[in-house]
PDB file of N, CA and C in Angstrom:
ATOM      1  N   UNK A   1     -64.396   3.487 -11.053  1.00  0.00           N
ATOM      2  CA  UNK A   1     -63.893   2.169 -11.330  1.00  0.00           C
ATOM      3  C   UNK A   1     -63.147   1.664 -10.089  1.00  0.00           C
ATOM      4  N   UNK A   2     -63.284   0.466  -9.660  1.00  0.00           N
ATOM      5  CA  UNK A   2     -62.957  -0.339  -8.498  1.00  0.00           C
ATOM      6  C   UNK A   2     -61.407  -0.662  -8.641  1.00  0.00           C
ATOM      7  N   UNK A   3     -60.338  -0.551  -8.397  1.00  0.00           N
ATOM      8  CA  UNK A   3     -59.244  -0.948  -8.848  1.00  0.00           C
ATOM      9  C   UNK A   3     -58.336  -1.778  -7.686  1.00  0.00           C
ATOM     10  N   UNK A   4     -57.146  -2.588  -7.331  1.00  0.00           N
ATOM     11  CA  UNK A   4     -57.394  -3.030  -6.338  1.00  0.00           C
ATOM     12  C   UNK A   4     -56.359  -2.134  -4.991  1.00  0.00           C
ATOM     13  N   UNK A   5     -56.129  -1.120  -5.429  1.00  0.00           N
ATOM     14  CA  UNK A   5     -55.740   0.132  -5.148  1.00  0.00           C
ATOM     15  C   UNK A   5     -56.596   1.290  -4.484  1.00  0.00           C
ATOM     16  N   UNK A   6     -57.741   0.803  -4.742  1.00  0.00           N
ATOM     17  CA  UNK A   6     -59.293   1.516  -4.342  1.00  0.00           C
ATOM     18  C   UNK A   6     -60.186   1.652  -5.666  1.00  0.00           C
ATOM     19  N   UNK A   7     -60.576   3.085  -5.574  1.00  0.00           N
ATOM     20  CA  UNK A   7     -61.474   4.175  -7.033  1.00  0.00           C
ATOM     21  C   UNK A   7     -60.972   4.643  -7.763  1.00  0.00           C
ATOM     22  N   UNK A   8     -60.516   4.329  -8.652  1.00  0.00           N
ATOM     23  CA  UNK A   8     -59.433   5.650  -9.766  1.00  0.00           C
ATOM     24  C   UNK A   8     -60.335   6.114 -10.479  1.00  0.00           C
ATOM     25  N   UNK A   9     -60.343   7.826 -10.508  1.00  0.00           N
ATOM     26  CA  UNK A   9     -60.589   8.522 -11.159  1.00  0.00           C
ATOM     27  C   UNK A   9     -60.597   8.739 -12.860  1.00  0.00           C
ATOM     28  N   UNK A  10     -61.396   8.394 -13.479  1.00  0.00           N
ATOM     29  CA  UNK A  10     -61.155   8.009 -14.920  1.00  0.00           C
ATOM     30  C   UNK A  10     -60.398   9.545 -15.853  1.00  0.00           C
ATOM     31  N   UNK A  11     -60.408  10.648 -15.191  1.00  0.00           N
ATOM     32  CA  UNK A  11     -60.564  11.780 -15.666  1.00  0.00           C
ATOM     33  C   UNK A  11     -58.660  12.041 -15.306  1.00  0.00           C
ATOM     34  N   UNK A  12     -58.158  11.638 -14.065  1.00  0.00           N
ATOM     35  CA  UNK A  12     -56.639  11.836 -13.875  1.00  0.00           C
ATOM     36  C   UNK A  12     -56.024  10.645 -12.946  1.00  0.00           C
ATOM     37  N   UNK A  13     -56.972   9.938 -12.751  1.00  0.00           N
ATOM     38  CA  UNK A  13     -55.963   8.092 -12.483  1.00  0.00           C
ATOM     39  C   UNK A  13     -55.472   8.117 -11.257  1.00  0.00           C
ATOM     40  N   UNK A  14     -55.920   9.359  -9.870  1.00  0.00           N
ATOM     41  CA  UNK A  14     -55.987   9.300  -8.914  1.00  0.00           C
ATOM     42  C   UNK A  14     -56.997   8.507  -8.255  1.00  0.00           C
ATOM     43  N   UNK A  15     -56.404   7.327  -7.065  1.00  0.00           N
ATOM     44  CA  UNK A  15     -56.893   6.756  -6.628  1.00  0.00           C
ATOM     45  C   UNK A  15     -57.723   6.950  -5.043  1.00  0.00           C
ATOM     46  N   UNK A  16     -58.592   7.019  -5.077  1.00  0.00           N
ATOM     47  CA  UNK A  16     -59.086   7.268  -3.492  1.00  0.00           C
ATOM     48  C   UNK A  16     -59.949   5.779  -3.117  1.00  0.00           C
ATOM     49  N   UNK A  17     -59.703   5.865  -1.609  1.00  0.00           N
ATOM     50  CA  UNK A  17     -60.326   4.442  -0.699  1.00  0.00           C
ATOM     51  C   UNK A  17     -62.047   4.317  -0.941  1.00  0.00           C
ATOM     52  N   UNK A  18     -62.498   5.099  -0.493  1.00  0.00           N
ATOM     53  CA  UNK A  18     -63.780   5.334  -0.407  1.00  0.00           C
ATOM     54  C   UNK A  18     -64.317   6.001  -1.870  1.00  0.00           C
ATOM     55  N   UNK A  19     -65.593   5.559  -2.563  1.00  0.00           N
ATOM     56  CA  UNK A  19     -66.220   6.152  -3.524  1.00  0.00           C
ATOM     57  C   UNK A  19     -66.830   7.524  -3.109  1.00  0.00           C
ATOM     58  N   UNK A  20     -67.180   7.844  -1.974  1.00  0.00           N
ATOM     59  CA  UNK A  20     -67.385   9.303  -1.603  1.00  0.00           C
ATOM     60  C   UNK A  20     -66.544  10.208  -1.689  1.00  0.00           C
ATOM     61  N   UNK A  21     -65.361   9.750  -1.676  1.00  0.00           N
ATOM     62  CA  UNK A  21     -64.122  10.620  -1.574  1.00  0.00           C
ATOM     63  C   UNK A  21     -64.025  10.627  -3.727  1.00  0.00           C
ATOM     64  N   UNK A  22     -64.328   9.811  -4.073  1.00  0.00           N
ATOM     65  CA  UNK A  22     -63.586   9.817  -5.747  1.00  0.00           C
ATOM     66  C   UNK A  22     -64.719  11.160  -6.351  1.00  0.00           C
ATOM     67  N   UNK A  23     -66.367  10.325  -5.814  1.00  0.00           N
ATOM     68  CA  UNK A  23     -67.002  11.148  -6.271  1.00  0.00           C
ATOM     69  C   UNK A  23     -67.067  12.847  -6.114  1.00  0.00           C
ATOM     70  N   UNK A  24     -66.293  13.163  -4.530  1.00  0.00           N
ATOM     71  CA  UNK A  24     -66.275  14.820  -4.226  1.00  0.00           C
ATOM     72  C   UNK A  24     -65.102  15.124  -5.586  1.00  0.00           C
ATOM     73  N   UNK A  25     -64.029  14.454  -5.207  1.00  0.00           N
ATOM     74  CA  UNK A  25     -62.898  14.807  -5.904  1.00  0.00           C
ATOM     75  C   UNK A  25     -63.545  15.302  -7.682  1.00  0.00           C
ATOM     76  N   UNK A  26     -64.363  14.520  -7.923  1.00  0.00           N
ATOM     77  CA  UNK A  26     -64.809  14.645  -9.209  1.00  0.00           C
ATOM     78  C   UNK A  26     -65.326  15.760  -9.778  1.00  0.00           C
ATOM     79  N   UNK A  27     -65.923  16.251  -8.905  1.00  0.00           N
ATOM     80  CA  UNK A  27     -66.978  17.856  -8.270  1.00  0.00           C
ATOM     81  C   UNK A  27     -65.945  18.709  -8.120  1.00  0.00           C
ATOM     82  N   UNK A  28     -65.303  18.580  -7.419  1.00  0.00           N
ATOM     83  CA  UNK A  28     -64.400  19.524  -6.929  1.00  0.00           C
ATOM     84  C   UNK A  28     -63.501  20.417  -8.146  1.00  0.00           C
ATOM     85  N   UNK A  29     -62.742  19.060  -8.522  1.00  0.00           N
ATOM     86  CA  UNK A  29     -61.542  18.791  -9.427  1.00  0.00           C
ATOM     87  C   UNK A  29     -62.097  19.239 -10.928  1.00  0.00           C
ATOM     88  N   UNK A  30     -63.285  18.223 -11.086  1.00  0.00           N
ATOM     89  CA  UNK A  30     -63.219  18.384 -12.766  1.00  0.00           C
ATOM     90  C   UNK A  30     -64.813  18.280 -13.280  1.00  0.00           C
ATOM     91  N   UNK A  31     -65.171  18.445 -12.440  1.00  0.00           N
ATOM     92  CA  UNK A  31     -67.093  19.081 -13.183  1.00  0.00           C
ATOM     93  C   UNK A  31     -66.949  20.663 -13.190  1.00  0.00           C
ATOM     94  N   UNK A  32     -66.283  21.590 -12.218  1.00  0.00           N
ATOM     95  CA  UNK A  32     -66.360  22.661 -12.299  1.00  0.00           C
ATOM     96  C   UNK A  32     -65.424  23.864 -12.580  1.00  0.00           C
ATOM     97  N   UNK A  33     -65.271  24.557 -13.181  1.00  0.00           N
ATOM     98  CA  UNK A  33     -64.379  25.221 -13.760  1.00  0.00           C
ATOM     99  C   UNK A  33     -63.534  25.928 -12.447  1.00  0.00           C
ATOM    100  N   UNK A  34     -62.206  25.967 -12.614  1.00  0.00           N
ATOM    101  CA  UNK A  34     -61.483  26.565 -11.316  1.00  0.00           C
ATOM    102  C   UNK A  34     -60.504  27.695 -12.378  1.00  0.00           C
ATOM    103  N   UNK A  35     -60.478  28.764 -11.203  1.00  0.00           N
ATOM    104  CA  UNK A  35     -59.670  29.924 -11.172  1.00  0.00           C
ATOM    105  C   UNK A  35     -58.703  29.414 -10.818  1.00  0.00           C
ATOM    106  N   UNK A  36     -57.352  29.844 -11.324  1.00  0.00           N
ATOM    107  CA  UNK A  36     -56.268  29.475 -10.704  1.00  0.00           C
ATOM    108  C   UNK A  36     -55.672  30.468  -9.759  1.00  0.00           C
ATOM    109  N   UNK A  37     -55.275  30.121  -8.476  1.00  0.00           N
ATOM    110  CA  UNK A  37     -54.651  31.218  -7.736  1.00  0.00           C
ATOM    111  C   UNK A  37     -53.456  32.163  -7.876  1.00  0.00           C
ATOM    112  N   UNK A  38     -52.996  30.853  -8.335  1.00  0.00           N
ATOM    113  CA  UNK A  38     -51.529  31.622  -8.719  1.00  0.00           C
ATOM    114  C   UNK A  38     -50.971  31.496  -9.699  1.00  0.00           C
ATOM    115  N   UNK A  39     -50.121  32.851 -10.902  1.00  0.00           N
ATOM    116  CA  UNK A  39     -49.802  32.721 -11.969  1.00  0.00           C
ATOM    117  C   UNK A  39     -48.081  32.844 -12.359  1.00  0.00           C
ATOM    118  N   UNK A  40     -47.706  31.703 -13.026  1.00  0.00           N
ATOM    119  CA  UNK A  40     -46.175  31.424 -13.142  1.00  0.00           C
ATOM    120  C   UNK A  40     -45.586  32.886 -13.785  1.00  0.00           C
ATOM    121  N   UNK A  41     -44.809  34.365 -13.343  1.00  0.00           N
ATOM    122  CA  UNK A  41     -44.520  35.546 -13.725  1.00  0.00           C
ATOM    123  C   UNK A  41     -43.958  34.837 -15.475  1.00  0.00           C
ATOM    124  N   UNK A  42     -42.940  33.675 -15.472  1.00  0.00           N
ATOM    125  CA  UNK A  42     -42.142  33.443 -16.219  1.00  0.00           C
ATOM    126  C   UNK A  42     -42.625  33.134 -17.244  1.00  0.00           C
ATOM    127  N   UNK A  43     -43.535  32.300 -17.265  1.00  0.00           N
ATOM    128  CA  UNK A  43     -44.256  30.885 -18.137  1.00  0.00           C
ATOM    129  C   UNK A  43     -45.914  31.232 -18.433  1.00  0.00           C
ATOM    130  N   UNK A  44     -46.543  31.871 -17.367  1.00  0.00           N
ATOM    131  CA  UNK A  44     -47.593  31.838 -17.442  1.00  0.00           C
ATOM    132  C   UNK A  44     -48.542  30.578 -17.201  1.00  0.00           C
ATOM    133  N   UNK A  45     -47.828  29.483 -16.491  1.00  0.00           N
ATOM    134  CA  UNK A  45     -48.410  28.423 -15.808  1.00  0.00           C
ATOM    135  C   UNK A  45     -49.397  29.096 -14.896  1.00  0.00           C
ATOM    136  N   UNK A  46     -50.397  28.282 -14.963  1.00  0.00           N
ATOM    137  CA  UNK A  46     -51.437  28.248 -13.676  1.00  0.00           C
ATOM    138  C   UNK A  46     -51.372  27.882 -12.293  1.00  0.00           C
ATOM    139  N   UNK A  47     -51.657  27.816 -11.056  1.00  0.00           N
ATOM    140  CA  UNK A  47     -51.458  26.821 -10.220  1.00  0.00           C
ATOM    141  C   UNK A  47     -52.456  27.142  -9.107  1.00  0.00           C
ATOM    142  N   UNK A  48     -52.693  26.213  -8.198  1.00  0.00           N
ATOM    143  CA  UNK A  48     -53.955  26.233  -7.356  1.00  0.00           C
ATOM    144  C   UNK A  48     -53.416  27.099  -5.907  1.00  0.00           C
ATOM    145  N   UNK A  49     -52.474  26.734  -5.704  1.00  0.00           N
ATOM    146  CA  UNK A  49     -51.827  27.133  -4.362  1.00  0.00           C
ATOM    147  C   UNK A  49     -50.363  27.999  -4.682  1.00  0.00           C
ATOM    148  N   UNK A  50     -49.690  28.974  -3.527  1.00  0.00           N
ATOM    149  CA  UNK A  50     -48.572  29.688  -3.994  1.00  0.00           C
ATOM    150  C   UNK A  50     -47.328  27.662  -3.400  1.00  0.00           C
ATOM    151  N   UNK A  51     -47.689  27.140  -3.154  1.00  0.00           N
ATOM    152  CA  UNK A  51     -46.878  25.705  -2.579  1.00  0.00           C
ATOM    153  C   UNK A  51     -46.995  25.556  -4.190  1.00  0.00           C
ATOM    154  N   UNK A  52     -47.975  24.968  -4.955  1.00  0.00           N
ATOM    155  CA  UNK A  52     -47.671  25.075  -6.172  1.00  0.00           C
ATOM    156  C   UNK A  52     -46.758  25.707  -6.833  1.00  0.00           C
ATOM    157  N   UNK A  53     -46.940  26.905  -6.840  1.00  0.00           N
ATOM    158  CA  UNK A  53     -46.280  27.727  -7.549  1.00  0.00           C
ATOM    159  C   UNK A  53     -44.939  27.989  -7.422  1.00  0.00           C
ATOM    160  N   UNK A  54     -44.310  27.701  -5.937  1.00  0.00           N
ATOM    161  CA  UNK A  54     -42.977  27.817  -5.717  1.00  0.00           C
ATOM    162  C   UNK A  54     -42.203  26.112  -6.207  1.00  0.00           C
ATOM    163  N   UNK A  55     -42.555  25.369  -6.157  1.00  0.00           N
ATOM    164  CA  UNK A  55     -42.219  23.693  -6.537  1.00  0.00           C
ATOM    165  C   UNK A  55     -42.440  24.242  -8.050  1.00  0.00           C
ATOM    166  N   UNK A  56     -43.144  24.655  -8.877  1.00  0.00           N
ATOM    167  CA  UNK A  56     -42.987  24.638 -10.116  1.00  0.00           C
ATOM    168  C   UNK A  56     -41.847  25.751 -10.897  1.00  0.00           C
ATOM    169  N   UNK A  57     -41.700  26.531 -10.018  1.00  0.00           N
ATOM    170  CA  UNK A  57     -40.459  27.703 -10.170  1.00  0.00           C
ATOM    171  C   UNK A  57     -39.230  26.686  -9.468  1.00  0.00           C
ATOM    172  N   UNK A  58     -38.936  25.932  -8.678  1.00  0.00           N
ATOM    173  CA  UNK A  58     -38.136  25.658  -8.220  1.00  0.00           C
ATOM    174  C   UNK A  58     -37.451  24.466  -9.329  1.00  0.00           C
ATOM    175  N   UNK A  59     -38.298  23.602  -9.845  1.00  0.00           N
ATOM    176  CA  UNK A  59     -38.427  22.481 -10.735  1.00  0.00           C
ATOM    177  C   UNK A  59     -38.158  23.269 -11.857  1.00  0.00           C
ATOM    178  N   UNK A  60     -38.399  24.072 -12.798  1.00  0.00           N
ATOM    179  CA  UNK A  60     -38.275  24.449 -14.050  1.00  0.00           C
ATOM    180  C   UNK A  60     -37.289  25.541 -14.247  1.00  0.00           C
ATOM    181  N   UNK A  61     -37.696  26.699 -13.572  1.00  0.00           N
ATOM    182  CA  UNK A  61     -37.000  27.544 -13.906  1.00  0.00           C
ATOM    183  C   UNK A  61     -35.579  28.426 -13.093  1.00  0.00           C
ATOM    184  N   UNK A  62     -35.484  27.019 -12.347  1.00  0.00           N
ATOM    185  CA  UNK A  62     -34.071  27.901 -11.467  1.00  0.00           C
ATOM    186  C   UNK A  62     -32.736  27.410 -11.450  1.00  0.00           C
ATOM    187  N   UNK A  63     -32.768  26.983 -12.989  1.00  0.00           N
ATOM    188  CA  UNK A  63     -31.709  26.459 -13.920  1.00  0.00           C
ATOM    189  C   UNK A  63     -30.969  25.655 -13.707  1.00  0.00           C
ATOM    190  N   UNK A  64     -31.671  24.186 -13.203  1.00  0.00           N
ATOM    191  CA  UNK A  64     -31.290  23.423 -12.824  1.00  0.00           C
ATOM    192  C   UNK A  64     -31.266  22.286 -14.163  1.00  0.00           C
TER     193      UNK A  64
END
């Protein structure tokens, strides 16, 4: 979808410039099933990257 922001992704409302870029993202992101790299010890959250994983320990659980 054309938005005047660029392509938003109908699936998570991320916007990219170019339709080549929405369509990889689409492939990438959410046609194919992903392993997650890294697993929250605490929570058992998922996450793609350990940068993930430390922002989501830092944000939730370091009792803030």
């Amino acid at each position: 979808m054309m938005a005047p922001e660029g392509f938003q992704c109908e699936a998570c409302g991320r916007f990219f410039v170019r339709p080549e870029d929405l369509r990889g993202h689409d492939t990438a992101i959410h046609a194919t099933p992903r392993t997650p790299l890294c697993l929250c010890s605490s929570c058992g959250g998922s996450f793609d990257s350990l940068f993930q994983l430390e922002d989501h320990r830092a944000a939730v659980h370091s009792g803030r």
